[in-house]
N, C-alpha and C. Protein backbone atom coordinates (compact mmCIF):
# COMPACT_ATOMS: atom_id res chain seq x y z
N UNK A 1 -1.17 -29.79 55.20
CA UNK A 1 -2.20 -29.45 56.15
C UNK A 1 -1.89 -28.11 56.78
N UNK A 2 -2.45 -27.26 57.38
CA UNK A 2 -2.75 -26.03 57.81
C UNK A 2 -3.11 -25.97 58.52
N UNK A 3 -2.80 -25.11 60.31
CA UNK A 3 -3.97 -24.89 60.87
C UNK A 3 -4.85 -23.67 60.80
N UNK A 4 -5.80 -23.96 61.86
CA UNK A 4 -6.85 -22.89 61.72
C UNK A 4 -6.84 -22.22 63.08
N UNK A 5 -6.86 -20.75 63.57
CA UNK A 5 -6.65 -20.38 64.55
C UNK A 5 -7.69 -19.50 65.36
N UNK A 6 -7.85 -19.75 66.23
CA UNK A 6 -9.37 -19.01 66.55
C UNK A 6 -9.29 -18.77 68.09
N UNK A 7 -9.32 -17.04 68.23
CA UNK A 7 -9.61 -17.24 70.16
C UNK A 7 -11.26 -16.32 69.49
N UNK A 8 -11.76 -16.86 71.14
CA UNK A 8 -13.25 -16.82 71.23
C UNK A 8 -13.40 -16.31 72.23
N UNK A 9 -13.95 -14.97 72.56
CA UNK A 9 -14.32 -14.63 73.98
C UNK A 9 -15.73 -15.65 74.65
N UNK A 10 -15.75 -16.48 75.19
CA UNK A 10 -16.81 -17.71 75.94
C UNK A 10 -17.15 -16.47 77.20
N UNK A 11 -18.51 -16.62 77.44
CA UNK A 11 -18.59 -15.75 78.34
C UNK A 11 -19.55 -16.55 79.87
N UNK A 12 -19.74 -16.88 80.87
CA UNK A 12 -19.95 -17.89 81.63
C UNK A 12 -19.30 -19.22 82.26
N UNK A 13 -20.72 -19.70 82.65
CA UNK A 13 -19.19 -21.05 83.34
C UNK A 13 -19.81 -22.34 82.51
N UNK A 14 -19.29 -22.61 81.17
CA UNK A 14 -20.19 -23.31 80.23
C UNK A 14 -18.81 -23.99 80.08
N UNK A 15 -19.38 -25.43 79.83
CA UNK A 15 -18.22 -26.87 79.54
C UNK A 15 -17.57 -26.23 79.00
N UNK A 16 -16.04 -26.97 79.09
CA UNK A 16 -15.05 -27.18 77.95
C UNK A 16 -15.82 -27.96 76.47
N UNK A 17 -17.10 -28.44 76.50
CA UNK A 17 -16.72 -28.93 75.38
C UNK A 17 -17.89 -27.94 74.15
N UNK A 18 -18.40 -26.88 75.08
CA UNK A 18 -19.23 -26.12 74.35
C UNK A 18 -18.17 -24.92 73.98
N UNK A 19 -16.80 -24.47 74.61
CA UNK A 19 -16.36 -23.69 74.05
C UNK A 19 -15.57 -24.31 72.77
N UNK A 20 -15.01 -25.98 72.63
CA UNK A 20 -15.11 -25.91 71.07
C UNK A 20 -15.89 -26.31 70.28
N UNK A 21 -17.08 -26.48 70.61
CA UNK A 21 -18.50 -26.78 69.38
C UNK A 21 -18.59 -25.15 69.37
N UNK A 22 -18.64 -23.89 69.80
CA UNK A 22 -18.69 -22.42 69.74
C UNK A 22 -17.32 -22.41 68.77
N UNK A 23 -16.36 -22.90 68.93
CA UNK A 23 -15.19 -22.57 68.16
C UNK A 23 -15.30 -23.04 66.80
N UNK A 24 -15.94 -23.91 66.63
CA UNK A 24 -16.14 -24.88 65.56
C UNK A 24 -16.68 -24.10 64.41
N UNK A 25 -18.17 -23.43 64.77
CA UNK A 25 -18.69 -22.94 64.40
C UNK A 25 -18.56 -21.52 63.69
N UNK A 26 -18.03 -20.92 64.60
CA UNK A 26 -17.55 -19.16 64.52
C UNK A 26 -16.24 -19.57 63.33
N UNK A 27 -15.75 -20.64 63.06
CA UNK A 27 -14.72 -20.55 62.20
C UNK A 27 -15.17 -21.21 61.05
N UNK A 28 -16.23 -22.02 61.37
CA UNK A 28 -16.78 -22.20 59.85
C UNK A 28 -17.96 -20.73 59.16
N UNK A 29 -18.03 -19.99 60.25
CA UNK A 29 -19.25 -18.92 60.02
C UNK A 29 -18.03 -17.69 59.14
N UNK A 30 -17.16 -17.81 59.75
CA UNK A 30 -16.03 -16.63 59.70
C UNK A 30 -15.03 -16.95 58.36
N UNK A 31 -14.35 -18.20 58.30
CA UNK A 31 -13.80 -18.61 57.21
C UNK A 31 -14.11 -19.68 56.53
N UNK A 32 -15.21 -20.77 56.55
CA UNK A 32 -16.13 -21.25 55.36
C UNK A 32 -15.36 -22.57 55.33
N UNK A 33 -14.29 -23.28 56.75
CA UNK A 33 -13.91 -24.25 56.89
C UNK A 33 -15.01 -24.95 58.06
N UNK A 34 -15.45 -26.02 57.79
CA UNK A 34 -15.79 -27.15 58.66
C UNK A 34 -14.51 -28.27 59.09
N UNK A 35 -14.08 -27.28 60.54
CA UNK A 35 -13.23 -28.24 61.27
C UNK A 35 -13.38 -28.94 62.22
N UNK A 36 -12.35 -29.88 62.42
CA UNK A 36 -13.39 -30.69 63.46
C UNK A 36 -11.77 -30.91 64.38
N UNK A 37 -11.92 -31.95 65.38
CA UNK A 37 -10.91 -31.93 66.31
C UNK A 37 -10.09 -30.98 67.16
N UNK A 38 -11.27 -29.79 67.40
CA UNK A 38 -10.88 -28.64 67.83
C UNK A 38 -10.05 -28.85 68.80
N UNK A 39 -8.62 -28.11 69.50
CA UNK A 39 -7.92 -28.82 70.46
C UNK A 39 -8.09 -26.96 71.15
N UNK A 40 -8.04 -27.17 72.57
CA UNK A 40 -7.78 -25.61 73.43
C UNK A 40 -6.73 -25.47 74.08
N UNK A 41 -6.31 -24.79 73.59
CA UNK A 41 -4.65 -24.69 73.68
C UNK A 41 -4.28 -24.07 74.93
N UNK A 42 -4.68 -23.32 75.00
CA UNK A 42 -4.99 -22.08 76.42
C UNK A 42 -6.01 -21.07 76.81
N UNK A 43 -5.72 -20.22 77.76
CA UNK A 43 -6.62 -19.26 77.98
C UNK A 43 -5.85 -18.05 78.46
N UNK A 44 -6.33 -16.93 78.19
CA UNK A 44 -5.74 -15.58 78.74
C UNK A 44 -6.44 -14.68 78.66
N UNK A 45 -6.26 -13.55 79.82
CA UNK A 45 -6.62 -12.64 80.48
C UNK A 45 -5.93 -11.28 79.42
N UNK A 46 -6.29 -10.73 78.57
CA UNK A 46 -5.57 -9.27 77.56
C UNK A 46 -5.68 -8.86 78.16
N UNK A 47 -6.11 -7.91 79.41
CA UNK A 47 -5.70 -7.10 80.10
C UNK A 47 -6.06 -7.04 81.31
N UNK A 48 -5.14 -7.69 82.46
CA UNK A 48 -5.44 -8.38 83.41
C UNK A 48 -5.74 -6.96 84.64
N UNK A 49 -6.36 -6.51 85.10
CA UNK A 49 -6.69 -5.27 86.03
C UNK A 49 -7.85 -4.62 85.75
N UNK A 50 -8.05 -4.26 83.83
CA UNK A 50 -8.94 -3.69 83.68
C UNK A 50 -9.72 -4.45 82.43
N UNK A 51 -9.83 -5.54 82.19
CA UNK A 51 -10.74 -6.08 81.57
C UNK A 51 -10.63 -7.55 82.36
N UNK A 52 -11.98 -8.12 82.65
CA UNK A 52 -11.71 -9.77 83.54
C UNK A 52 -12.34 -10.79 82.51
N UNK A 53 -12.67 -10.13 81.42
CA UNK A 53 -12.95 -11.28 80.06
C UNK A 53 -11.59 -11.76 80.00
N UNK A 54 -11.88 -13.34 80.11
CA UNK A 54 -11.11 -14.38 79.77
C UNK A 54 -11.23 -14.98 78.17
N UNK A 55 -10.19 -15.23 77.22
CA UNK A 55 -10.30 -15.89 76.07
C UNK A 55 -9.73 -17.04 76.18
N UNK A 56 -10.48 -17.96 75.56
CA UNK A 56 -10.15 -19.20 75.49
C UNK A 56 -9.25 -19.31 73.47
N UNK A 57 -8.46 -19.63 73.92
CA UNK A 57 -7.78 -19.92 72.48
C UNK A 57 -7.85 -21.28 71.99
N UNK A 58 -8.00 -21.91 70.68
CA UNK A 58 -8.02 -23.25 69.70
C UNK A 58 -7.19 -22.89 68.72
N UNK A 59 -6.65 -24.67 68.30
CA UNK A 59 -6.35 -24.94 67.21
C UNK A 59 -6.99 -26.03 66.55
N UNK A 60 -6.55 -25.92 65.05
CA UNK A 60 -7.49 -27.39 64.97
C UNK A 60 -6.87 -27.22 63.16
N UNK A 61 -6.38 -28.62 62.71
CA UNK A 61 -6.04 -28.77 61.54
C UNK A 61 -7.25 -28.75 60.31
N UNK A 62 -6.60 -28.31 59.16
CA UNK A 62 -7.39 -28.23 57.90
C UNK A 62 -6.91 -28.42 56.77
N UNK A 63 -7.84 -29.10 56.16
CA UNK A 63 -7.34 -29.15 54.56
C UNK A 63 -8.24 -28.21 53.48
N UNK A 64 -7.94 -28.52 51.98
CA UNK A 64 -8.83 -27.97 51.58
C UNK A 64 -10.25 -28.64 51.48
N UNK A 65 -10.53 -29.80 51.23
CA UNK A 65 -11.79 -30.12 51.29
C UNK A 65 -12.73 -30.14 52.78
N UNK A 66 -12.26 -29.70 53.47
CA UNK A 66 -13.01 -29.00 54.60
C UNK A 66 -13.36 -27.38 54.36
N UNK A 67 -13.37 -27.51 52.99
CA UNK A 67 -13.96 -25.57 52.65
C UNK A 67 -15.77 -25.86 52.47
N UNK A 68 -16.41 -25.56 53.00
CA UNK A 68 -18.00 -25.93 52.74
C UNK A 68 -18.75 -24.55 52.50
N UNK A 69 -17.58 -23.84 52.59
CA UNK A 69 -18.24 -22.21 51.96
C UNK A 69 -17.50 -20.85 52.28
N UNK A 70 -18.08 -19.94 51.85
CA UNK A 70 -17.27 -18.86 51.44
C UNK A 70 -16.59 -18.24 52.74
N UNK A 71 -17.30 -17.89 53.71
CA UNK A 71 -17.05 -17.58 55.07
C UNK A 71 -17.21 -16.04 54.51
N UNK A 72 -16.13 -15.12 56.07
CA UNK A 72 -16.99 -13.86 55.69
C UNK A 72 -17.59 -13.62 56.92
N UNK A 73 -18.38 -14.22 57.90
CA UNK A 73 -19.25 -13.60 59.21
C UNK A 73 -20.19 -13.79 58.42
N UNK A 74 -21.58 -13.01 59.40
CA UNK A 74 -22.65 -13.16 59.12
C UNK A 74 -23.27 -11.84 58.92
N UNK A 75 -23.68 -11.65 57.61
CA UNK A 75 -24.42 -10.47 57.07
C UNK A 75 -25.26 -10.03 58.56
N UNK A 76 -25.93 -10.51 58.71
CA UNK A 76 -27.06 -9.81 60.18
C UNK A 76 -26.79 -9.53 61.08
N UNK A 77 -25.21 -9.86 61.37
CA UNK A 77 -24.28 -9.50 62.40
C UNK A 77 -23.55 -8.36 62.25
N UNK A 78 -23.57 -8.00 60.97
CA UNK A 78 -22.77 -7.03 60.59
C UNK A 78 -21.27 -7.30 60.56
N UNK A 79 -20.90 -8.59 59.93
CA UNK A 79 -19.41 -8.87 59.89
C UNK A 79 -19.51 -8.74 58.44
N UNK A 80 -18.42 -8.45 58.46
CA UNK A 80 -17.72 -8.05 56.57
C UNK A 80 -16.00 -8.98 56.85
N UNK A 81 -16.15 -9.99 57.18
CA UNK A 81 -14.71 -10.68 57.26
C UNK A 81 -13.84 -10.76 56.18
N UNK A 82 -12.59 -10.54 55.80
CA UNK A 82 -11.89 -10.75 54.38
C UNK A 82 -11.35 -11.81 54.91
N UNK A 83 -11.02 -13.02 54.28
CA UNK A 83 -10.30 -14.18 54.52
C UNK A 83 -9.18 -14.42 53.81
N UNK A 84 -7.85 -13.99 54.73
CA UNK A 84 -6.27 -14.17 54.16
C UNK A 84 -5.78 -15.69 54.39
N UNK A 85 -5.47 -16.15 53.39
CA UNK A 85 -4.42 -17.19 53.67
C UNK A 85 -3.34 -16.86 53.69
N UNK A 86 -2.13 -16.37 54.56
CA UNK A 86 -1.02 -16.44 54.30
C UNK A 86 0.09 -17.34 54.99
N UNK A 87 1.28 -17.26 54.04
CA UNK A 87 2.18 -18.63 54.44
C UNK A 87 2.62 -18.07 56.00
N UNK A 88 3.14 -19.34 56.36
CA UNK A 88 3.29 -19.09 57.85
C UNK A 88 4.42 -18.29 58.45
N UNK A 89 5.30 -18.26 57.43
CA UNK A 89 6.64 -17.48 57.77
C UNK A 89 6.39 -15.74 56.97
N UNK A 90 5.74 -15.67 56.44
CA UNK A 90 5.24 -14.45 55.92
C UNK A 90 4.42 -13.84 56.90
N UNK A 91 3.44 -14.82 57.74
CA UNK A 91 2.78 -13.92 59.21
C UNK A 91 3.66 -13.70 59.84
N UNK A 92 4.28 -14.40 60.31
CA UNK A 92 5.44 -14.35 61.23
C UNK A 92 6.71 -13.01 61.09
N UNK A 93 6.81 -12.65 59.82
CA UNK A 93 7.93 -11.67 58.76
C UNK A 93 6.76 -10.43 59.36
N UNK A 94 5.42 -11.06 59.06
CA UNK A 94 4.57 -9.47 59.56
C UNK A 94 4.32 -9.19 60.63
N UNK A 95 4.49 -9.88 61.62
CA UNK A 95 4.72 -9.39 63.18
C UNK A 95 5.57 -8.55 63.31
N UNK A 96 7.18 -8.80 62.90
CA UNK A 96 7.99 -7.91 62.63
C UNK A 96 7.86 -6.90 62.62
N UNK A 97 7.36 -6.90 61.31
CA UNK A 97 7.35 -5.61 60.22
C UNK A 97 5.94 -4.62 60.95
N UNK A 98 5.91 -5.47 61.79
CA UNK A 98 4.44 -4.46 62.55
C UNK A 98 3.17 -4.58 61.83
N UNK A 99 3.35 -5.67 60.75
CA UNK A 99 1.40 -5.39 60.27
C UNK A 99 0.19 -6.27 60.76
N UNK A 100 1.31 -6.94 61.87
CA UNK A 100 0.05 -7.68 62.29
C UNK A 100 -0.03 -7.32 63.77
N UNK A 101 -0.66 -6.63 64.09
CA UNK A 101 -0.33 -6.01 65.87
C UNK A 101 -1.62 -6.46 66.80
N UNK A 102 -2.56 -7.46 66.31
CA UNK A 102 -3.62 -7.89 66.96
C UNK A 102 -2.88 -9.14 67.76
N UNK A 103 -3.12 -8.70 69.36
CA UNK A 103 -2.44 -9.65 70.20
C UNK A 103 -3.07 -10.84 70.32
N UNK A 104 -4.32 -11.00 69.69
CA UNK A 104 -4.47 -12.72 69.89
C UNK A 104 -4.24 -13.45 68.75
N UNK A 105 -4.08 -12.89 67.48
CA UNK A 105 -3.24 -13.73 66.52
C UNK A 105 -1.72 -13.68 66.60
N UNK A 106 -1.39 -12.81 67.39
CA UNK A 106 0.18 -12.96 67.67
C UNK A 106 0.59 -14.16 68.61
N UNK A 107 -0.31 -14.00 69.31
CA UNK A 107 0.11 -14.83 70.43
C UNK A 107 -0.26 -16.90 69.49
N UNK A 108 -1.21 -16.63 68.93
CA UNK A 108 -1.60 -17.95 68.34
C UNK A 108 -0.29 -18.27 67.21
N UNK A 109 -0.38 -17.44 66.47
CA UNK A 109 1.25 -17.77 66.03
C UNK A 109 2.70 -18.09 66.43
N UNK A 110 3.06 -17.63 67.95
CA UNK A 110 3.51 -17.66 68.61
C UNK A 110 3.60 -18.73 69.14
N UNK A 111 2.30 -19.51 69.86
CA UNK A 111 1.97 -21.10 69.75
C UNK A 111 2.54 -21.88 68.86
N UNK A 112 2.26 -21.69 67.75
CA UNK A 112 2.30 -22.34 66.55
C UNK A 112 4.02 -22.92 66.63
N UNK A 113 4.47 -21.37 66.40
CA UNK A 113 5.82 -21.95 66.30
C UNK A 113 6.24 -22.25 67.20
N UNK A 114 6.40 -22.41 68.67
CA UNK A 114 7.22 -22.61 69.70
C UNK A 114 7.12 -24.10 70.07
N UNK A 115 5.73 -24.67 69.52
CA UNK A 115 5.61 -26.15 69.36
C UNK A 115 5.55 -26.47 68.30
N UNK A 116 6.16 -25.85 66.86
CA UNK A 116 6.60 -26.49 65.79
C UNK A 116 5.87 -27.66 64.97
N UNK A 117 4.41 -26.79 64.99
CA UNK A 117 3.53 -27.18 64.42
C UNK A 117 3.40 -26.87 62.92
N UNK A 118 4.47 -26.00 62.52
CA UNK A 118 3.94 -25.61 60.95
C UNK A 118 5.73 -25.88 60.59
């Protein structure tokens, strides 16, 4: 099993349970998994002074027969998504190595391992 990792900028004062039916979605729109048991792991402030968007971060397990399509974003949106699978200690080797420098998949990896989920 695998997880799936997703922060979502939620913008308003809308349930906890609409930011993971929004999470649900954006990750089946984005990578072509239908997951379910979305869990919200946390929330954080990227740059606390000069931006006050809050992200809400999820996890949520997957297999392969939860693939229901190609993913990618949405043509009318103008997303062109490439969808990497890589092993978990190989993301982790690329934090390192500096190729992964986007702070909300760092930080979700970061999750990952510190509660020894993978």
């Amino acid at each position: 099993m695998s997880q799936a990792c997703s922060s979502r900028p939620v913008l308003g004062s809308s349930i906890k349970t609409h930011h993971r039916i929004v999470s649900a979605e954006k990750t089946e729109e984005e990578t072509g998994y239908q997951i379910k048991d979305v869990k919200k792991i946390f929330e954080a402030y990227m740059s606390p002074g000069s931006v006050t968007e809050i992200l809400h971060f999820f996890i949520a397990e997957y297999t392969d027969n939860m693939k229901v399509g190609n993913g990618g974003g949405l043509e009318e949106e103008g997303e062109h998504i490439e969808i990497m699978e890589i092993q978990f200690q190989d993301a982790l080797d690329m934090i390192e190595k500096g190729d992964i420098k986007d702070g909300k998949t760092i930080m979700l990896l970061q999750y990952i391992r510190l509660h020894h989920l993978l």
